[in-house]
C-alpha atoms as a PDB file:
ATOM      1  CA  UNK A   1      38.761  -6.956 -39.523  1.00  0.00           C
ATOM      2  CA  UNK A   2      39.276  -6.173 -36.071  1.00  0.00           C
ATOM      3  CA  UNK A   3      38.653  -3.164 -33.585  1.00  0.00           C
ATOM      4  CA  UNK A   4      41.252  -2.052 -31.204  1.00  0.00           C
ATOM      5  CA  UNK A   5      41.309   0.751 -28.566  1.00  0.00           C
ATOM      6  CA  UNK A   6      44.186   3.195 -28.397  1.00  0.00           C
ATOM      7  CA  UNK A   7      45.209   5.756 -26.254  1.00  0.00           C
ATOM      8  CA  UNK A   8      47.908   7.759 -24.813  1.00  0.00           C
ATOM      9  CA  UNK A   9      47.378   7.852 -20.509  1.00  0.00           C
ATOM     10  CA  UNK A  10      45.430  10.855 -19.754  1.00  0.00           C
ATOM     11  CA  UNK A  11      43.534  12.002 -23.059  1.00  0.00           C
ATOM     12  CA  UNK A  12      40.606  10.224 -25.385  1.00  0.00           C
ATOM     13  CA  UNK A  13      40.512   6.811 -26.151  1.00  0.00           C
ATOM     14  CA  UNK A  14      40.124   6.285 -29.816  1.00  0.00           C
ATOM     15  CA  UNK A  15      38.735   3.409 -31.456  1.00  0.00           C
ATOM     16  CA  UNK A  16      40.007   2.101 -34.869  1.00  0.00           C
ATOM     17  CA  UNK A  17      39.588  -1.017 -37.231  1.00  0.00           C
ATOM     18  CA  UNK A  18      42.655  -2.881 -38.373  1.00  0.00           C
ATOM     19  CA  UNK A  19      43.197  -6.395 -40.823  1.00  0.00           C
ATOM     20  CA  UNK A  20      43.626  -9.207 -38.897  1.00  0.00           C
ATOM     21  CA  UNK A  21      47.506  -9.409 -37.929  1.00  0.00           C
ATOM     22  CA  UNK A  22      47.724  -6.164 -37.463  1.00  0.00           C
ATOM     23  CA  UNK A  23      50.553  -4.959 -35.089  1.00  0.00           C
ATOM     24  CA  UNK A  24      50.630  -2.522 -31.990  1.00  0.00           C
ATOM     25  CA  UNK A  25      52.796   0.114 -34.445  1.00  0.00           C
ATOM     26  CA  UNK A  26      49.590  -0.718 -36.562  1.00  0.00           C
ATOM     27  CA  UNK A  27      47.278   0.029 -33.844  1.00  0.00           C
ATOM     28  CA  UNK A  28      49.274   3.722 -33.212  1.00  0.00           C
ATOM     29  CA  UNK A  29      49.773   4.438 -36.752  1.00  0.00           C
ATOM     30  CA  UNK A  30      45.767   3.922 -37.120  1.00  0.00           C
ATOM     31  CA  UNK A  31      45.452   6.327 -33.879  1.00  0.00           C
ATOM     32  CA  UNK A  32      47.634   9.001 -35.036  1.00  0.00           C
ATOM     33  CA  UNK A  33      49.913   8.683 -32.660  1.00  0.00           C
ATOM     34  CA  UNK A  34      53.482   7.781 -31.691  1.00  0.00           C
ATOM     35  CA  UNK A  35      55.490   6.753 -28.654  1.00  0.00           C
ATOM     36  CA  UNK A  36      57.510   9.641 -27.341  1.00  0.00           C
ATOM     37  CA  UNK A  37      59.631   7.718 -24.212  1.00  0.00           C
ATOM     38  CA  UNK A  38      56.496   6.103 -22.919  1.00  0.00           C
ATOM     39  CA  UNK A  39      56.217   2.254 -22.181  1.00  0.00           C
ATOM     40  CA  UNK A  40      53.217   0.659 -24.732  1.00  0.00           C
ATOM     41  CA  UNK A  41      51.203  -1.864 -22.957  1.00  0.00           C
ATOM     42  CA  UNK A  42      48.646  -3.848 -24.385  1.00  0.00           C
ATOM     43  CA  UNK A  43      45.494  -4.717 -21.872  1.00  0.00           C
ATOM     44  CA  UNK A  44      47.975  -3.555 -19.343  1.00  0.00           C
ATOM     45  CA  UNK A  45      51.161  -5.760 -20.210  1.00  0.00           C
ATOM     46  CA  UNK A  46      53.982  -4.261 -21.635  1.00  0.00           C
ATOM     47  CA  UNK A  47      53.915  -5.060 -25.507  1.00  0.00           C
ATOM     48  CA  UNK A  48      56.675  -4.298 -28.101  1.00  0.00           C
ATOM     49  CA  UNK A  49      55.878  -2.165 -31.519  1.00  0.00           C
ATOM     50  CA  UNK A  50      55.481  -5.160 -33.103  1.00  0.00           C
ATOM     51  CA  UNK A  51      53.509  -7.362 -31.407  1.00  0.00           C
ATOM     52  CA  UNK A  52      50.080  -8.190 -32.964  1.00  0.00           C
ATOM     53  CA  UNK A  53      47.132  -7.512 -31.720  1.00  0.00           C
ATOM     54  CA  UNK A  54      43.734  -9.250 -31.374  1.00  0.00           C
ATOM     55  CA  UNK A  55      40.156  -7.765 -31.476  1.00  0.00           C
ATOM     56  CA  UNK A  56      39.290  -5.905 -28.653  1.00  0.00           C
ATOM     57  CA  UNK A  57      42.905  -5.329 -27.262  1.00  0.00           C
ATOM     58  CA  UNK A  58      43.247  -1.781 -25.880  1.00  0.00           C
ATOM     59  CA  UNK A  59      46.922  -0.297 -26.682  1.00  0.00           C
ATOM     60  CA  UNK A  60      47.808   2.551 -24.416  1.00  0.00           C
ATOM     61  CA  UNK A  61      51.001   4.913 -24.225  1.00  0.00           C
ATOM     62  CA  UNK A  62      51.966   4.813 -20.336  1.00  0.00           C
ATOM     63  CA  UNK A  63      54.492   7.796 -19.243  1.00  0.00           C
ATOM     64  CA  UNK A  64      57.903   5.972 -17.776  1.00  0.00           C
ATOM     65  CA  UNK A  65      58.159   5.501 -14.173  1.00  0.00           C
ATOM     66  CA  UNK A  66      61.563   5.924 -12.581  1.00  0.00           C
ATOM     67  CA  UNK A  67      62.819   4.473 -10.010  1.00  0.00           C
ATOM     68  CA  UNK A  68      61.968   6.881  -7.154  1.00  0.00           C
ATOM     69  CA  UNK A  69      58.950   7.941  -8.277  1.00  0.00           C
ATOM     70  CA  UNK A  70      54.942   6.522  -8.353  1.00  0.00           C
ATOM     71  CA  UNK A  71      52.066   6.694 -10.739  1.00  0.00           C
ATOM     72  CA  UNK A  72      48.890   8.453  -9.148  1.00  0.00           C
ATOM     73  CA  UNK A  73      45.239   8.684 -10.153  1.00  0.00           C
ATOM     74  CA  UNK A  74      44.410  12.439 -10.318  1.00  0.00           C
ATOM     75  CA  UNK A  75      40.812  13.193 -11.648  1.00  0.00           C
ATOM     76  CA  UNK A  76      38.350  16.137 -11.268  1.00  0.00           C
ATOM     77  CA  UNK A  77      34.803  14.989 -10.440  1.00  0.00           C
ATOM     78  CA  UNK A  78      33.117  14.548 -13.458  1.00  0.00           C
ATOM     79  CA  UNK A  79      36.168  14.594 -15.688  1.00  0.00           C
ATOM     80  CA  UNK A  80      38.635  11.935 -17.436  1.00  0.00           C
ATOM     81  CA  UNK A  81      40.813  10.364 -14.799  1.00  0.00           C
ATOM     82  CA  UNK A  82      44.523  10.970 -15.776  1.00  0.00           C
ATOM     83  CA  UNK A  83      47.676   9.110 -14.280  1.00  0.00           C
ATOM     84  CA  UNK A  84      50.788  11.309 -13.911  1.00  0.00           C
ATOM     85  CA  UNK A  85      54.194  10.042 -12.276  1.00  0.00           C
ATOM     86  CA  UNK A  86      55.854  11.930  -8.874  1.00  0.00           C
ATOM     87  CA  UNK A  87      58.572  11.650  -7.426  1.00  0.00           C
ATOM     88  CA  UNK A  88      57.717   9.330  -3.697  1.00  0.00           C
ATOM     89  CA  UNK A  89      58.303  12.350  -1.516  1.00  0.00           C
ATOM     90  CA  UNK A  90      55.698  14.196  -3.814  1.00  0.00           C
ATOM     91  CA  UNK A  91      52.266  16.216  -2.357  1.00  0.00           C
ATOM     92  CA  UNK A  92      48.926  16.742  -3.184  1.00  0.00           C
ATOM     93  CA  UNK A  93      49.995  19.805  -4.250  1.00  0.00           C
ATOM     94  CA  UNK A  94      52.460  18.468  -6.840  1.00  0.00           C
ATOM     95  CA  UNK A  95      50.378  15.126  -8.525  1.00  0.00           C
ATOM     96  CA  UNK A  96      47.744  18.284  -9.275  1.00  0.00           C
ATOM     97  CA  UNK A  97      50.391  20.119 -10.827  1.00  0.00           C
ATOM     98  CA  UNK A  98      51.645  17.115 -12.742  1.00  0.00           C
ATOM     99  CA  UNK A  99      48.467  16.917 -13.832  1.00  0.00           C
ATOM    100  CA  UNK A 100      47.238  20.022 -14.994  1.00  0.00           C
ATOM    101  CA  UNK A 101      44.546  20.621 -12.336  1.00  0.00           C
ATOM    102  CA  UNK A 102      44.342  23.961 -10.468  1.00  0.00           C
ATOM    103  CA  UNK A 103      41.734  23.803  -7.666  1.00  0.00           C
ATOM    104  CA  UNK A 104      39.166  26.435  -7.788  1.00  0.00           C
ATOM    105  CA  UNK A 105      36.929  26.673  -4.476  1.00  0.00           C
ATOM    106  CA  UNK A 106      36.727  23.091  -4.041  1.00  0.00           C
ATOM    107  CA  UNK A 107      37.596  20.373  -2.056  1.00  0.00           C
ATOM    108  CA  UNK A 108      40.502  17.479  -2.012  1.00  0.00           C
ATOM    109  CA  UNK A 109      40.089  13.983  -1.815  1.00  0.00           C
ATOM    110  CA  UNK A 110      42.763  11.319  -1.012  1.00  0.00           C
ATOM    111  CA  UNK A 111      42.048   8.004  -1.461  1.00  0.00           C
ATOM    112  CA  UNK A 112      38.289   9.176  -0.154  1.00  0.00           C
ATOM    113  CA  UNK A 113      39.247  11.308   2.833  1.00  0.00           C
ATOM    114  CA  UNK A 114      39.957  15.469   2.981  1.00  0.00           C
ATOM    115  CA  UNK A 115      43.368  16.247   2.188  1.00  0.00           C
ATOM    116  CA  UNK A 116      45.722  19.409   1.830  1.00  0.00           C
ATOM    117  CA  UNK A 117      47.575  20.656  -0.551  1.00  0.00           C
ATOM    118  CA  UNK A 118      50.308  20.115   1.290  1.00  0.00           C
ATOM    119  CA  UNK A 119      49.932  16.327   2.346  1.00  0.00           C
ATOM    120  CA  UNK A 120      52.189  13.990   1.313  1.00  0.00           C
ATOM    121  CA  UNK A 121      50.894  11.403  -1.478  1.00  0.00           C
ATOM    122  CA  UNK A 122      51.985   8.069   0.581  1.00  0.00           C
ATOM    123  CA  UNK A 123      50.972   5.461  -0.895  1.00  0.00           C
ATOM    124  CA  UNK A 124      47.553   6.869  -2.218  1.00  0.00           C
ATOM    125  CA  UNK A 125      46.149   5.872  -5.586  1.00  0.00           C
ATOM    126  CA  UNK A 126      43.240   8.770  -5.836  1.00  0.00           C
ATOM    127  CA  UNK A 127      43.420  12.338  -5.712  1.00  0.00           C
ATOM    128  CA  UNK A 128      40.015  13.716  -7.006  1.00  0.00           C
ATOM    129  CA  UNK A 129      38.707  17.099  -6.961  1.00  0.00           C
ATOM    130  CA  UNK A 130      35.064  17.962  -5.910  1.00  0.00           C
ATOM    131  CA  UNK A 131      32.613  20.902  -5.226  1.00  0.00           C
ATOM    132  CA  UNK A 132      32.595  21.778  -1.752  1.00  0.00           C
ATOM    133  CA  UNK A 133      29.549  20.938  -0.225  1.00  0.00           C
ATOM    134  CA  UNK A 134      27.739  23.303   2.021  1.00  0.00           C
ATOM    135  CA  UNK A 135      26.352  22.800   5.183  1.00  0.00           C
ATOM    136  CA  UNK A 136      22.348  22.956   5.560  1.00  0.00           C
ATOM    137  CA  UNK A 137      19.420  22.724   8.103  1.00  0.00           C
END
Protein backbone atom coordinates (compact mmCIF):
# COMPACT_ATOMS: atom_id res chain seq x y z
CA UNK A 1 0.00 0.00 0.00
CA UNK A 2 0.85 3.43 -0.56
CA UNK A 3 -0.51 7.02 0.38
CA UNK A 4 -0.76 9.71 -2.14
CA UNK A 5 -1.98 13.36 -1.91
CA UNK A 6 -4.47 14.73 -4.39
CA UNK A 7 -5.86 17.85 -5.12
CA UNK A 8 -7.35 20.14 -7.56
CA UNK A 9 -5.33 23.96 -7.23
CA UNK A 10 -7.29 25.99 -4.90
CA UNK A 11 -9.54 23.56 -2.69
CA UNK A 12 -8.62 20.59 0.05
CA UNK A 13 -5.99 18.31 -0.33
CA UNK A 14 -7.19 14.82 0.16
CA UNK A 15 -5.24 11.99 1.18
CA UNK A 16 -5.90 8.39 -0.10
CA UNK A 17 -4.22 4.83 -0.04
CA UNK A 18 -3.62 3.03 -3.29
CA UNK A 19 -1.79 -0.76 -4.23
CA UNK A 20 1.49 -0.38 -5.17
CA UNK A 21 1.51 0.49 -9.08
CA UNK A 22 -1.12 2.43 -8.83
CA UNK A 23 -1.50 5.17 -11.56
CA UNK A 24 -2.19 9.05 -11.43
CA UNK A 25 -5.97 8.18 -13.05
CA UNK A 26 -5.73 5.83 -9.90
CA UNK A 27 -4.75 8.52 -7.64
CA UNK A 28 -7.98 10.87 -9.09
CA UNK A 29 -10.34 8.09 -9.30
CA UNK A 30 -9.43 7.42 -5.40
CA UNK A 31 -9.96 11.40 -4.89
CA UNK A 32 -13.17 11.69 -6.59
CA UNK A 33 -12.14 13.70 -9.00
CA UNK A 34 -11.45 14.23 -12.71
CA UNK A 35 -9.45 16.48 -15.00
CA UNK A 36 -11.67 19.05 -16.63
CA UNK A 37 -8.86 20.96 -19.17
CA UNK A 38 -6.36 21.26 -16.38
CA UNK A 39 -2.62 20.10 -16.72
CA UNK A 40 -1.96 17.02 -13.87
CA UNK A 41 1.38 17.34 -12.35
CA UNK A 42 2.83 15.08 -10.05
CA UNK A 43 5.26 16.81 -7.19
CA UNK A 44 5.04 19.65 -9.60
CA UNK A 45 6.06 17.94 -13.03
CA UNK A 46 3.65 17.46 -15.52
CA UNK A 47 2.54 13.66 -15.38
CA UNK A 48 0.23 11.81 -17.86
CA UNK A 49 -3.10 9.77 -16.58
CA UNK A 50 -1.17 6.96 -16.56
CA UNK A 51 1.85 7.37 -15.03
CA UNK A 52 2.37 5.51 -11.69
CA UNK A 53 2.83 6.85 -8.74
CA UNK A 54 5.03 6.25 -5.66
CA UNK A 55 4.25 6.76 -1.90
CA UNK A 56 4.09 10.10 -0.91
CA UNK A 57 3.67 11.69 -4.46
CA UNK A 58 1.18 14.59 -4.33
CA UNK A 59 -1.06 14.68 -7.70
CA UNK A 60 -2.62 18.04 -8.26
CA UNK A 61 -5.08 19.40 -11.07
CA UNK A 62 -3.32 22.81 -12.23
CA UNK A 63 -5.80 25.25 -14.33
CA UNK A 64 -4.06 25.77 -18.05
CA UNK A 65 -2.01 28.74 -18.55
CA UNK A 66 -2.16 30.43 -21.93
CA UNK A 67 0.11 32.05 -23.51
CA UNK A 68 -0.52 35.68 -22.45
CA UNK A 69 -1.49 35.11 -19.26
CA UNK A 70 0.33 34.27 -15.51
CA UNK A 71 -0.49 32.17 -12.53
CA UNK A 72 -0.78 34.31 -9.20
CA UNK A 73 -0.88 33.44 -5.51
CA UNK A 74 -4.09 35.03 -4.12
CA UNK A 75 -4.81 34.12 -0.39
CA UNK A 76 -6.81 35.77 2.46
CA UNK A 77 -4.87 35.86 5.75
CA UNK A 78 -5.63 32.95 7.50
CA UNK A 79 -7.19 31.08 4.61
CA UNK A 80 -6.08 28.36 1.86
CA UNK A 81 -3.82 30.01 -0.66
CA UNK A 82 -5.39 29.53 -4.18
CA UNK A 83 -3.56 30.06 -7.65
CA UNK A 84 -5.79 31.50 -10.41
CA UNK A 85 -4.45 32.44 -14.05
CA UNK A 86 -4.76 36.37 -15.57
CA UNK A 87 -4.26 37.59 -18.37
CA UNK A 88 -0.37 39.77 -18.06
CA UNK A 89 -2.07 43.13 -18.29
CA UNK A 90 -4.34 41.90 -15.33
CA UNK A 91 -4.88 44.04 -11.71
CA UNK A 92 -5.20 43.47 -8.29
CA UNK A 93 -8.53 44.00 -8.84
CA UNK A 94 -8.97 41.15 -11.34
CA UNK A 95 -6.52 38.04 -9.70
CA UNK A 96 -9.21 38.79 -6.59
CA UNK A 97 -11.95 38.35 -8.85
CA UNK A 98 -10.42 35.28 -10.44
CA UNK A 99 -10.27 34.14 -7.28
CA UNK A 100 -13.32 34.54 -5.54
CA UNK A 101 -12.18 37.10 -2.93
CA UNK A 102 -14.18 40.31 -2.32
CA UNK A 103 -12.32 42.64 0.09
CA UNK A 104 -14.27 43.70 3.03
CA UNK A 105 -12.58 46.67 5.11
CA UNK A 106 -9.23 45.37 4.75
CA UNK A 107 -6.07 45.87 3.38
CA UNK A 108 -3.98 44.62 0.08
CA UNK A 109 -0.78 43.14 -0.05
CA UNK A 110 1.49 42.67 -3.13
CA UNK A 111 4.28 40.70 -2.90
CA UNK A 112 4.46 42.30 0.92
CA UNK A 113 3.85 45.97 0.15
CA UNK A 114 0.19 48.07 0.06
CA UNK A 115 -1.39 47.83 -3.15
CA UNK A 116 -4.68 49.06 -4.98
CA UNK A 117 -7.17 47.59 -6.50
CA UNK A 118 -6.26 49.04 -9.37
CA UNK A 119 -2.41 48.18 -9.63
CA UNK A 120 -1.22 46.23 -12.15
CA UNK A 121 -0.07 42.52 -11.12
CA UNK A 122 3.62 42.80 -12.80
CA UNK A 123 5.36 40.24 -12.12
CA UNK A 124 4.05 39.65 -8.47
CA UNK A 125 3.56 36.17 -7.06
CA UNK A 126 1.38 37.23 -3.74
CA UNK A 127 -1.70 39.02 -3.39
CA UNK A 128 -2.97 38.44 0.24
CA UNK A 129 -5.69 40.03 2.04
CA UNK A 130 -5.38 41.26 5.71
CA UNK A 131 -7.23 43.18 8.54
CA UNK A 132 -6.37 46.66 8.52
CA UNK A 133 -4.45 47.53 11.32
CA UNK A 134 -5.17 50.58 13.35
CA UNK A 135 -3.04 53.09 14.49
CA UNK A 136 -2.37 53.39 18.45
CA UNK A 137 -0.52 55.45 21.18
Amino acid sequence: MITIKVARLGTTVLEVALNTGASVQDALTAAGLTVDGEDVRVNSSNAGLNDEVEDGDIVTLVPKVKGGQKVIKVARLGSTVQEVAVDNNASVEDALQAADIVVENEDIRLDGRSASLTESIGDASMITIVPKVKGGK
